[in-house]
Protein backbone atom coordinates (compact mmCIF):
# COMPACT_ATOMS: atom_id res chain seq x y z
CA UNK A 1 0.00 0.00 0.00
CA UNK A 2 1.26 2.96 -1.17
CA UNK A 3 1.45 6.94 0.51
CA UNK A 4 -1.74 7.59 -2.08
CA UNK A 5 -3.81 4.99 -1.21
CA UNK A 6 -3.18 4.91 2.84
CA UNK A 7 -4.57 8.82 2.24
CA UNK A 8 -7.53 7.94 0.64
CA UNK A 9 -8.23 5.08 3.34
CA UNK A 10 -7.87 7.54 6.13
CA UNK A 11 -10.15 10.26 4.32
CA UNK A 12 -12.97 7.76 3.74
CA UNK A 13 -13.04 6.03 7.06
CA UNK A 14 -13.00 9.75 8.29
CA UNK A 15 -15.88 10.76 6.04
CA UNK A 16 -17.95 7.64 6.87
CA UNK A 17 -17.40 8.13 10.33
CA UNK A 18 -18.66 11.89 10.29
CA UNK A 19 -21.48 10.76 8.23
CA UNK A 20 -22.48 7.93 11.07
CA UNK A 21 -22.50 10.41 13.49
CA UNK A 22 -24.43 12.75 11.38
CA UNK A 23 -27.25 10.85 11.19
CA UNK A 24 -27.15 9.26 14.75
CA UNK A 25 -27.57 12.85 16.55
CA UNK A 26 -29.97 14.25 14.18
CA UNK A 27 -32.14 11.27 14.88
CA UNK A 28 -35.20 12.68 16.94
CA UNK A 29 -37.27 10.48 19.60
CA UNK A 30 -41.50 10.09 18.32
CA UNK A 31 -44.35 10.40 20.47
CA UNK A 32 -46.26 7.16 20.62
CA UNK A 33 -49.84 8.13 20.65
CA UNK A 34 -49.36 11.90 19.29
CA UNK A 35 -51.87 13.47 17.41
CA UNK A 36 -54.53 10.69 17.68
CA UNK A 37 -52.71 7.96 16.21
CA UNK A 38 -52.80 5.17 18.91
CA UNK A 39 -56.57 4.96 19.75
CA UNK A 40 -59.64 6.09 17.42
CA UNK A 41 -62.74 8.17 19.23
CA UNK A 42 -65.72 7.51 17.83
CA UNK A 43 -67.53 10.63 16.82
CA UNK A 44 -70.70 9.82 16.26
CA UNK A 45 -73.86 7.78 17.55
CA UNK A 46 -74.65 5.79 21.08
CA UNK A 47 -70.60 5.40 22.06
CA UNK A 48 -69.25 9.60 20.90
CA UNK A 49 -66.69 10.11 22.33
CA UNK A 50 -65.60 6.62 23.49
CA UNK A 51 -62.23 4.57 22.58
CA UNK A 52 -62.86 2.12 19.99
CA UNK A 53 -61.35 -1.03 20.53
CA UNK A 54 -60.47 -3.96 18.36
CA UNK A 55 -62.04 -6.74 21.13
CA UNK A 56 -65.26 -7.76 20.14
């Protein structure tokens, strides 16, 4: 292995290093549940207003 190719090596494992890390902290945590997406409320008839559930 020559000077040239230990250089590019070093630079990739660098760049693909960054690029890990990049993505790792720009990863963001969801809510579970947000915005109405867990359960569905009826809306109308006998049950408004109630949880629907898939138990029958």
């Amino acid at each position: 292995m020559n000077k040239f190719e230990f250089k590019n090596l070093v630079k990739n494992l660098k760049d693909s290093l960054k690029e890990k890390k990049f993505f790792k902290d720009l990863r963001k945590e969801v809510n579970t549940g947000a915005n109405g997406t867990q359960d569905y409320v009826v809306k109308k008839g006998v049950n408004k207003d109630t949880v629907a559930t898939t138990r029958q």
